[in-house]
PDB file of N, CA and C in Angstrom:
ATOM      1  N   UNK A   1      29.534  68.024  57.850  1.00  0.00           N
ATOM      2  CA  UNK A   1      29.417  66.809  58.646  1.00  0.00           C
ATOM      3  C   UNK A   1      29.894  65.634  57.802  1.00  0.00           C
ATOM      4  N   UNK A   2      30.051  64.490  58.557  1.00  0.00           N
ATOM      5  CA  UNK A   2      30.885  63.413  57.667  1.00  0.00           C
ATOM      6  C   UNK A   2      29.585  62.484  56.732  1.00  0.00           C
ATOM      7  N   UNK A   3      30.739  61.824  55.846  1.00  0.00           N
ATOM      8  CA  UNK A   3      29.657  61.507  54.920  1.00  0.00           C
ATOM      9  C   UNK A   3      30.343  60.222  54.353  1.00  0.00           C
ATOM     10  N   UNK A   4      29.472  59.421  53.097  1.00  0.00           N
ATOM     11  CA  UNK A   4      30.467  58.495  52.136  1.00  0.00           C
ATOM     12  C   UNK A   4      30.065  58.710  51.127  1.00  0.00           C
ATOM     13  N   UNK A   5      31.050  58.175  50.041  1.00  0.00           N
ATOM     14  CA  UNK A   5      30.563  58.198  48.825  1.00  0.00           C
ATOM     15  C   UNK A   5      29.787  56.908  48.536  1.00  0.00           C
ATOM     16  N   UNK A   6      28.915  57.447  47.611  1.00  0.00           N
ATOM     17  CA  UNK A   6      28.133  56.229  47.527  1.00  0.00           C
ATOM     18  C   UNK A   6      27.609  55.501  46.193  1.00  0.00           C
ATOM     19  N   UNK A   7      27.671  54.433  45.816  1.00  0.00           N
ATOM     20  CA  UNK A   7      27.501  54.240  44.126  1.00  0.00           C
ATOM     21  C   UNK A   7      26.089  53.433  44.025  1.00  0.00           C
ATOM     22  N   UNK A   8      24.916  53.748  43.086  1.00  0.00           N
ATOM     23  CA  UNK A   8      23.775  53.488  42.594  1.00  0.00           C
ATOM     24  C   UNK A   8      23.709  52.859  41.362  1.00  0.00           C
ATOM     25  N   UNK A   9      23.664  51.744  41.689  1.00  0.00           N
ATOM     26  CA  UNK A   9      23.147  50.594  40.100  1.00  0.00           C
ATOM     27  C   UNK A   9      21.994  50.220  40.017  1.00  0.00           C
ATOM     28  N   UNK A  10      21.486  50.580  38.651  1.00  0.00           N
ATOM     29  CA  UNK A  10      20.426  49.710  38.218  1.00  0.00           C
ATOM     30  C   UNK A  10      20.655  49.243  36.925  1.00  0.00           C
ATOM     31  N   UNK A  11      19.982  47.803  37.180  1.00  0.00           N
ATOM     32  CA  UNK A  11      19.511  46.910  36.066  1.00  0.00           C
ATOM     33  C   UNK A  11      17.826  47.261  35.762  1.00  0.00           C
ATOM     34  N   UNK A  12      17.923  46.753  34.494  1.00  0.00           N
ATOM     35  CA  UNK A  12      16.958  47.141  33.633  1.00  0.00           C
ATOM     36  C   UNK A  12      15.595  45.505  34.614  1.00  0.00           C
ATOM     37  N   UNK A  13      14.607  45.720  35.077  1.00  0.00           N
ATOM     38  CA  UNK A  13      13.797  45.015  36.020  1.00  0.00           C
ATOM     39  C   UNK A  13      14.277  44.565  37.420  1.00  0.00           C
ATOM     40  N   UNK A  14      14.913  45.409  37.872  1.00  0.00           N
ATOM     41  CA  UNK A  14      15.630  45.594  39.496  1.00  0.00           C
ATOM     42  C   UNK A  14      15.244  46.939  39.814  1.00  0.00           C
ATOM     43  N   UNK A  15      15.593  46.822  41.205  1.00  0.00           N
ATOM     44  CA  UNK A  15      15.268  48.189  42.372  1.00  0.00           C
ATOM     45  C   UNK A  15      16.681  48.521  41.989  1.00  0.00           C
ATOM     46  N   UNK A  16      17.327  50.103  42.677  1.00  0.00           N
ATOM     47  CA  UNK A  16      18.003  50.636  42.553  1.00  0.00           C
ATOM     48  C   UNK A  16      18.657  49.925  43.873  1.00  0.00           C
ATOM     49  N   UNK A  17      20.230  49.314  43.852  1.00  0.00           N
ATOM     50  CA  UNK A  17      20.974  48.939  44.687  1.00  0.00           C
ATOM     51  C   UNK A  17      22.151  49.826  44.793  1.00  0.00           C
ATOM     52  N   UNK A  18      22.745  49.991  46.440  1.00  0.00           N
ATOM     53  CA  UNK A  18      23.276  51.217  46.961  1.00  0.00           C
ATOM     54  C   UNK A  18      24.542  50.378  47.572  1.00  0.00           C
ATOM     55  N   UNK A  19      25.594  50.590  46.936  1.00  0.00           N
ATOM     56  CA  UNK A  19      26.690  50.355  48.077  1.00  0.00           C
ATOM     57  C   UNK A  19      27.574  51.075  48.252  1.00  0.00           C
ATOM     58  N   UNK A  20      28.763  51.216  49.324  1.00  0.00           N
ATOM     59  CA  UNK A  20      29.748  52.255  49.834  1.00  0.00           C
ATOM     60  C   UNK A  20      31.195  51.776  49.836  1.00  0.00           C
ATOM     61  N   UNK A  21      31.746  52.087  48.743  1.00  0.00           N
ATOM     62  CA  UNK A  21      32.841  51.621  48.673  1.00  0.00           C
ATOM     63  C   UNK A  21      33.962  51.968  49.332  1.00  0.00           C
ATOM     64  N   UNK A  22      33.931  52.715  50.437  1.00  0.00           N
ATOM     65  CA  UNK A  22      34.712  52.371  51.867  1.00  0.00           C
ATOM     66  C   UNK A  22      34.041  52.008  53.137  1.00  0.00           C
ATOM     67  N   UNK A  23      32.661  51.275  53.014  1.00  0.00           N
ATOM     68  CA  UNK A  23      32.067  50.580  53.872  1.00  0.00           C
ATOM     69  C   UNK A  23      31.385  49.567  53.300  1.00  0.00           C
ATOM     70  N   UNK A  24      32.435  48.648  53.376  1.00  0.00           N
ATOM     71  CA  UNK A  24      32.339  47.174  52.858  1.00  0.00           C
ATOM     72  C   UNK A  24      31.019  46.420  53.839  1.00  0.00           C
ATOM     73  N   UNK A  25      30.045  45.741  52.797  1.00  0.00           N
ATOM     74  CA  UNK A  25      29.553  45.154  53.215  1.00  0.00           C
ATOM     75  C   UNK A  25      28.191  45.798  53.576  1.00  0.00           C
ATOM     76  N   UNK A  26      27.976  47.468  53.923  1.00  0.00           N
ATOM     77  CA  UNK A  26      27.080  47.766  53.988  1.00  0.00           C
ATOM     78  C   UNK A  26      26.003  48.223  52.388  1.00  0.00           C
ATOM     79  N   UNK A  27      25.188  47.837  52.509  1.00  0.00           N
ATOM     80  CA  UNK A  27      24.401  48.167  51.182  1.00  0.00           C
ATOM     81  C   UNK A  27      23.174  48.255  51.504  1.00  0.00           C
ATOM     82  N   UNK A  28      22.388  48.841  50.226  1.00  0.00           N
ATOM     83  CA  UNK A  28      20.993  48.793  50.513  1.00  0.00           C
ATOM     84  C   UNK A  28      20.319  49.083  49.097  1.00  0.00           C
ATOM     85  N   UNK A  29      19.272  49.257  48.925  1.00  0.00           N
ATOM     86  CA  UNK A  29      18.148  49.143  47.919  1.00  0.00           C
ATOM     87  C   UNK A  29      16.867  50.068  47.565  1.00  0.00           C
ATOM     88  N   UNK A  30      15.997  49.911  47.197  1.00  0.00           N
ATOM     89  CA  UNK A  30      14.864  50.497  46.762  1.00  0.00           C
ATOM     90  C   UNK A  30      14.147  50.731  45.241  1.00  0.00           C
ATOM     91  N   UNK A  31      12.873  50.725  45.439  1.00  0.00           N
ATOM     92  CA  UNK A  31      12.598  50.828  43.814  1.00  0.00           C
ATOM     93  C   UNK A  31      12.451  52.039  43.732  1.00  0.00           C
ATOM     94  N   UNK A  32      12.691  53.415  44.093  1.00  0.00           N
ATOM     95  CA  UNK A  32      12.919  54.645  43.611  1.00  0.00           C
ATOM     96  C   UNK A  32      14.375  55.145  43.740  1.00  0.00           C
ATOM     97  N   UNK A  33      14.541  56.001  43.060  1.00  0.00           N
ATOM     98  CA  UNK A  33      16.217  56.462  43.380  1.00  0.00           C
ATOM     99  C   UNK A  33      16.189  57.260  44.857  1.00  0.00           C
ATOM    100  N   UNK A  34      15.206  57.949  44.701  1.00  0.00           N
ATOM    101  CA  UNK A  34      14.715  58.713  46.218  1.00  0.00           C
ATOM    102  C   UNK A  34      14.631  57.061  47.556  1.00  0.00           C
ATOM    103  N   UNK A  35      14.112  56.493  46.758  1.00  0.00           N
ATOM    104  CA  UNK A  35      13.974  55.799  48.356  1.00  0.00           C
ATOM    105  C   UNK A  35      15.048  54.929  48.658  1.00  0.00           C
ATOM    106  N   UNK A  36      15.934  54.224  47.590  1.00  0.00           N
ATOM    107  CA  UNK A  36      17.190  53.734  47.398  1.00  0.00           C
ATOM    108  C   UNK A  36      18.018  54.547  48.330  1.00  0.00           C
ATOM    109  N   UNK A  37      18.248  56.075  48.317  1.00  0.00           N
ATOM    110  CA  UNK A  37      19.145  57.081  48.687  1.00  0.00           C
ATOM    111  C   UNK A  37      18.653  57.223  50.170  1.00  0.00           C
ATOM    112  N   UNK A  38      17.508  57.153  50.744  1.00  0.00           N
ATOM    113  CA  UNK A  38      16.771  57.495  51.529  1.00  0.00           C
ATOM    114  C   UNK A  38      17.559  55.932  52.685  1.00  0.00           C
ATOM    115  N   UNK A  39      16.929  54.460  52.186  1.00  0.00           N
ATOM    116  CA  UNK A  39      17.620  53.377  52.683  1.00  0.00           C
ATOM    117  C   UNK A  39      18.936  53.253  52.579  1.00  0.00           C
ATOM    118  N   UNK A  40      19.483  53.922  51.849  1.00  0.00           N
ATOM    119  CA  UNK A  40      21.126  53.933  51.997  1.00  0.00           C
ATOM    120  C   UNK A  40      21.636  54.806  53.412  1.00  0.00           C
ATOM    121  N   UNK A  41      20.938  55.695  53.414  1.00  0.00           N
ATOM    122  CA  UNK A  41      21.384  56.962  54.931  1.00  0.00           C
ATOM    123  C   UNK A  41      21.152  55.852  55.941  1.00  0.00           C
ATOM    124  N   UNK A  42      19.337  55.154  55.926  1.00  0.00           N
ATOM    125  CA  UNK A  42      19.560  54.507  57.160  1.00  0.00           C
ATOM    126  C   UNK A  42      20.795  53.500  57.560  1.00  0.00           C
ATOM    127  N   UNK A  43      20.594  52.601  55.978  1.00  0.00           N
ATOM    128  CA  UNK A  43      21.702  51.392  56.357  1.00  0.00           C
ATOM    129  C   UNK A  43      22.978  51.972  57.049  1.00  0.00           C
ATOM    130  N   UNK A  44      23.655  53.091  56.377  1.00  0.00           N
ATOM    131  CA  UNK A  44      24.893  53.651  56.532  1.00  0.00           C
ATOM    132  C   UNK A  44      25.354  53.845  58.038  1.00  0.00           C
ATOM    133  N   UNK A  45      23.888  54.515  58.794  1.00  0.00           N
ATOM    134  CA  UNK A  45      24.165  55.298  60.116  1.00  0.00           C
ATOM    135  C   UNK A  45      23.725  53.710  60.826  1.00  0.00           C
ATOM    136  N   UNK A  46      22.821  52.760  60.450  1.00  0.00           N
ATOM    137  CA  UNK A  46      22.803  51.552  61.383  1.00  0.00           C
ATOM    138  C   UNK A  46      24.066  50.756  61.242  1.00  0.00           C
ATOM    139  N   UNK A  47      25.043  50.697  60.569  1.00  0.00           N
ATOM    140  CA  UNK A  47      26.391  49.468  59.754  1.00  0.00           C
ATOM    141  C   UNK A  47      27.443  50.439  60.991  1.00  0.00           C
ATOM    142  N   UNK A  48      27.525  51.897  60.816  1.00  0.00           N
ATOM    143  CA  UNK A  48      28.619  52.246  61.299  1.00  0.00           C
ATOM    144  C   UNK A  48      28.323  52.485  62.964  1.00  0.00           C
ATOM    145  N   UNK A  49      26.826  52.517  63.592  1.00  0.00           N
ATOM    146  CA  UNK A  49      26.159  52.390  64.797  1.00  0.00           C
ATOM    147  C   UNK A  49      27.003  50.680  65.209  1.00  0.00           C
ATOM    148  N   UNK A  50      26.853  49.779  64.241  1.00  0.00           N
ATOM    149  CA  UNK A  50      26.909  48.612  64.888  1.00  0.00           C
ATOM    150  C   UNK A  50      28.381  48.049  65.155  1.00  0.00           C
ATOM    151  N   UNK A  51      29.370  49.216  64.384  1.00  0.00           N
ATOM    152  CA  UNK A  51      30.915  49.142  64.046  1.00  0.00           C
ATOM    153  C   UNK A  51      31.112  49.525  65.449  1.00  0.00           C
ATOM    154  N   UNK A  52      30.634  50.819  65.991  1.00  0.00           N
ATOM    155  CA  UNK A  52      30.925  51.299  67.195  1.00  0.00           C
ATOM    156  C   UNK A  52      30.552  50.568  68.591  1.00  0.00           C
ATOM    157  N   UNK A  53      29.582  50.014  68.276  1.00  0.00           N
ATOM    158  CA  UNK A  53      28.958  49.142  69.408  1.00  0.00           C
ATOM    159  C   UNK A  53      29.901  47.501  69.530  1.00  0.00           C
ATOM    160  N   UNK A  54      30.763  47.553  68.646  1.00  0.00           N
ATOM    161  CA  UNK A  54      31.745  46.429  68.492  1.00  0.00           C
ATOM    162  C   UNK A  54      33.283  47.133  68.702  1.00  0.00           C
ATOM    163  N   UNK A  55      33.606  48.378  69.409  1.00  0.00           N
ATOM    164  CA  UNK A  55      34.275  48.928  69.330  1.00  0.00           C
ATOM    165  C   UNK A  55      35.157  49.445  68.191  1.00  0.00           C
ATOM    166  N   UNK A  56      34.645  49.534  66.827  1.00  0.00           N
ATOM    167  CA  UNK A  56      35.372  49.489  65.849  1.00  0.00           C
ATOM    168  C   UNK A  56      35.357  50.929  65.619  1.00  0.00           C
ATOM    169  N   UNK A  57      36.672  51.396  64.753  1.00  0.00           N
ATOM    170  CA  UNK A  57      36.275  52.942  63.935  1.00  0.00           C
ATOM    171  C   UNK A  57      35.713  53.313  62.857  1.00  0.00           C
ATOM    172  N   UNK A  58      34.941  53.895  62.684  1.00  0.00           N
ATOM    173  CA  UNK A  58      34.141  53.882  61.583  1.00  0.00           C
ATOM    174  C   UNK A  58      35.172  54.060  60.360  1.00  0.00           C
ATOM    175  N   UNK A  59      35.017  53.441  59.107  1.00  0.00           N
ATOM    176  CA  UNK A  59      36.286  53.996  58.051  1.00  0.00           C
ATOM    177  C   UNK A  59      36.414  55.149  57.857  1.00  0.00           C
ATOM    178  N   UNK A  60      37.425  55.102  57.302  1.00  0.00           N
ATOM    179  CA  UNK A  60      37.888  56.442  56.674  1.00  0.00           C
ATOM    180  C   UNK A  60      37.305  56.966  55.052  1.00  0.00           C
ATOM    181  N   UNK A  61      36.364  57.999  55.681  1.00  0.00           N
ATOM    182  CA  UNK A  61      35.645  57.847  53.315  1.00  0.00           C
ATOM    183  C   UNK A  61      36.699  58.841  53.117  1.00  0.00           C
ATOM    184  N   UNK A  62      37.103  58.198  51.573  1.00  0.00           N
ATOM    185  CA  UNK A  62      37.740  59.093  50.375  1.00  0.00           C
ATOM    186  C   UNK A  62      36.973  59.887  50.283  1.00  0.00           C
ATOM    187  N   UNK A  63      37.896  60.352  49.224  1.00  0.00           N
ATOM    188  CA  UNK A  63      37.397  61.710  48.286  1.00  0.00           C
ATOM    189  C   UNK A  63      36.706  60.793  47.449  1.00  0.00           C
ATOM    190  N   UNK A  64      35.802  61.511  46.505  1.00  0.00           N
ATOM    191  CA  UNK A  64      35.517  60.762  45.189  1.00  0.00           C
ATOM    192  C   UNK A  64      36.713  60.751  44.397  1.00  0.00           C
ATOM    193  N   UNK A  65      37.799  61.685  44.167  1.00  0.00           N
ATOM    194  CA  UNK A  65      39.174  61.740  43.544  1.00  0.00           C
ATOM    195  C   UNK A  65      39.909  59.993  43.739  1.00  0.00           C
ATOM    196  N   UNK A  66      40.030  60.029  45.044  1.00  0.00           N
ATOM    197  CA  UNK A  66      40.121  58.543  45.517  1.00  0.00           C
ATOM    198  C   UNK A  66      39.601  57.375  44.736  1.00  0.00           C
ATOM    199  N   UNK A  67      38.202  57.529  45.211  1.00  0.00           N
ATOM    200  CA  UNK A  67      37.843  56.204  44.647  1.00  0.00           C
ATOM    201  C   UNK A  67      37.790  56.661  43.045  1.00  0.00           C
ATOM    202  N   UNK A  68      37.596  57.324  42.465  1.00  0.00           N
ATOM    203  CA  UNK A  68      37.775  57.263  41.172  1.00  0.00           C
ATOM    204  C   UNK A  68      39.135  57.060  40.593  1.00  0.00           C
ATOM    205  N   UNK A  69      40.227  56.992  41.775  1.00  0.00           N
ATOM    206  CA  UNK A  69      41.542  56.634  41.254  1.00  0.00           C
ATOM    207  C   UNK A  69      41.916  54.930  41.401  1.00  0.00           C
ATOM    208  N   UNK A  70      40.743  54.909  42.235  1.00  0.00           N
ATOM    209  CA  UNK A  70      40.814  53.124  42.689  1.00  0.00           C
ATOM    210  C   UNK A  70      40.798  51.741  41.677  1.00  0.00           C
ATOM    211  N   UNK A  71      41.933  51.413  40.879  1.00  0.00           N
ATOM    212  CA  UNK A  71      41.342  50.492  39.889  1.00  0.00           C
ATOM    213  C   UNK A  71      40.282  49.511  39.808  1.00  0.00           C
ATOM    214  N   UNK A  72      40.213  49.000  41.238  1.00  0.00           N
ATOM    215  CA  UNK A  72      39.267  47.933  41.952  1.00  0.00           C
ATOM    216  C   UNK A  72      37.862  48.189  41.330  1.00  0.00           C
ATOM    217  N   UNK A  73      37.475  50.080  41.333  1.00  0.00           N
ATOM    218  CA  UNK A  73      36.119  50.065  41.290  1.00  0.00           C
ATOM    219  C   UNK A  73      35.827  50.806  40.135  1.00  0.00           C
ATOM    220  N   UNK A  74      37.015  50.512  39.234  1.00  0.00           N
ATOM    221  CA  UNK A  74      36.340  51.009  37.605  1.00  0.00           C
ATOM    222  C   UNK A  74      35.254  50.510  37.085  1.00  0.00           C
ATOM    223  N   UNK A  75      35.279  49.119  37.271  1.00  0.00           N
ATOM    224  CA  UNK A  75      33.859  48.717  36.790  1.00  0.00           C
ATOM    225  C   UNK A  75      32.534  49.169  37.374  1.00  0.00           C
ATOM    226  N   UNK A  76      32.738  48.820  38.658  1.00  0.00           N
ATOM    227  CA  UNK A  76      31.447  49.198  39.464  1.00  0.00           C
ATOM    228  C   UNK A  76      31.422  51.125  39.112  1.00  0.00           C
ATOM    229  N   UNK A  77      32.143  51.790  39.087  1.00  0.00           N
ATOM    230  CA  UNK A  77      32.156  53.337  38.460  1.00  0.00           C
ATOM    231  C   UNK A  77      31.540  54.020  36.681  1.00  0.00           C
ATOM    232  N   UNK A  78      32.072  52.587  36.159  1.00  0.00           N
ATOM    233  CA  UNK A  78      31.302  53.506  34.714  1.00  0.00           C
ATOM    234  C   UNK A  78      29.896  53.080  34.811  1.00  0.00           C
ATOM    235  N   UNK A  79      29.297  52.586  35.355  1.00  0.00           N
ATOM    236  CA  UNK A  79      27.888  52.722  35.169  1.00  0.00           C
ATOM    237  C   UNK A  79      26.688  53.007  36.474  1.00  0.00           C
ATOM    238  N   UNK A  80      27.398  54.092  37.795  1.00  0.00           N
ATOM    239  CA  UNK A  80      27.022  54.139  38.508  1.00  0.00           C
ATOM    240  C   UNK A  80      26.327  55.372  38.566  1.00  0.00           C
ATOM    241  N   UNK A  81      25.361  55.863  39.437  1.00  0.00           N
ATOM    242  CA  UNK A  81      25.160  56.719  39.753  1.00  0.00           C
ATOM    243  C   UNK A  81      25.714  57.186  41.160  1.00  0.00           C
ATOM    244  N   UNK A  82      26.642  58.262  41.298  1.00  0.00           N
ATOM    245  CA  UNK A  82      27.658  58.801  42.213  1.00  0.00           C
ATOM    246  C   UNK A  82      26.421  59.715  43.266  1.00  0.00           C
ATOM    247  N   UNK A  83      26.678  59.438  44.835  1.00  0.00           N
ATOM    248  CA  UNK A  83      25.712  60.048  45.538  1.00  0.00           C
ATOM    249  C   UNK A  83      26.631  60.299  47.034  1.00  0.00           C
ATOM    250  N   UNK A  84      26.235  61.668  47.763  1.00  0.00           N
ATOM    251  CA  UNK A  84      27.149  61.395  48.805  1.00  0.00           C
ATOM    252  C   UNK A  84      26.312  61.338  49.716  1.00  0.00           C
ATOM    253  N   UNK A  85      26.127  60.236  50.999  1.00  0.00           N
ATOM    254  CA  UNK A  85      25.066  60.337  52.135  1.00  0.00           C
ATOM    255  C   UNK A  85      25.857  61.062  53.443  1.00  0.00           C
ATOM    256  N   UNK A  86      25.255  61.911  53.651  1.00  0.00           N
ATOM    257  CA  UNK A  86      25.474  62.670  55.058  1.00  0.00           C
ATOM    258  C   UNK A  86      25.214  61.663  56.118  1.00  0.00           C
ATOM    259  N   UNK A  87      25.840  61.730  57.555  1.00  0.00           N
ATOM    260  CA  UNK A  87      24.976  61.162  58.283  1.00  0.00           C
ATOM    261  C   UNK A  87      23.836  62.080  59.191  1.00  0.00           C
ATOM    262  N   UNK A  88      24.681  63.243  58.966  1.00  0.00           N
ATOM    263  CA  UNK A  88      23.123  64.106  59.445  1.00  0.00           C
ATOM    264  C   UNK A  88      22.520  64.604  58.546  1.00  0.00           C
ATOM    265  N   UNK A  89      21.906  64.126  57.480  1.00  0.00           N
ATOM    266  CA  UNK A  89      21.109  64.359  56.624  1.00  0.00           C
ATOM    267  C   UNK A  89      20.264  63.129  56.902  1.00  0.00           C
ATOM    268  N   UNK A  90      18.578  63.930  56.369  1.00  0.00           N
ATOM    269  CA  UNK A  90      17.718  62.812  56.429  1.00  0.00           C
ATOM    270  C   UNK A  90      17.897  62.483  55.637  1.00  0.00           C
ATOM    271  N   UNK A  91      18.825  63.143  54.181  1.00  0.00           N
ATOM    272  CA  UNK A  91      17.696  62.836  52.439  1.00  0.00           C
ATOM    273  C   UNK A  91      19.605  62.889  52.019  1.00  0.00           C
ATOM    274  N   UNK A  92      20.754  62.276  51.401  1.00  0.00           N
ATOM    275  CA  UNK A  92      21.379  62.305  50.923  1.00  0.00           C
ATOM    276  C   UNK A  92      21.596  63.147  49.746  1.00  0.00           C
ATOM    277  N   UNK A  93      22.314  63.480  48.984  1.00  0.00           N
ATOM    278  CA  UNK A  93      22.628  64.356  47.775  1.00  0.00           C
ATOM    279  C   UNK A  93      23.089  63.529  46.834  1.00  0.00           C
ATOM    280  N   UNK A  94      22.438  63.576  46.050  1.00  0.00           N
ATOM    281  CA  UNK A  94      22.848  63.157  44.233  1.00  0.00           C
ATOM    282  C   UNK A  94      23.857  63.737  43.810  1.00  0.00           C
ATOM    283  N   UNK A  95      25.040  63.501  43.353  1.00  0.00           N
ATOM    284  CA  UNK A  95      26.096  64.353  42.432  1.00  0.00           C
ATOM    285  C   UNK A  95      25.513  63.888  41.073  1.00  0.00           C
TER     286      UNK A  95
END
């Protein structure tokens, strides 16, 4: 089933912040990595719910090959934690 890649930062006295670097703009949070990953599925399936309800197409996710070829997101990449959210998954997967 379809999915995105998804990148996990934390700072040292911050929650774990979640964004999708072929779904601009959607992000999300949490102070566990579990619940970070957990609010990332919802945000993901509510951002691309609200794309469709505006007639839009949901993007197109890369490969991780992709975005790891992307110069844009070298920075945001060496210190991320790499995760892919299903949308029919309740609970996303950690790489």
């Amino acid at each position: 089933m379809a999915g995105y890649l998804a990148l996990v930062h934390k700072d040292e006295g911050t929650s774990y912040g979640v964004s999708f670097p072929d779904v601009p703009g959607c992000i999300s949070a949490g102070d566990t990595l579990e619940e970070a990953l957990d609010n990332a599925a919802e945000a993901l399936a509510g951002h691309l719910s609200l794309l469709a309800s505006d007639g839009e197409a949901p993007p197109h996710p890369r490969s991780f090959e992709a975005i790891r070829r992307d110069p844009e997101l070298a920075d945001d990449l060496s210190d991320a934690i790499v995760s892919f959210v299903r949308l029919d998954a309740a609970r996303p997967t950690a790489a």
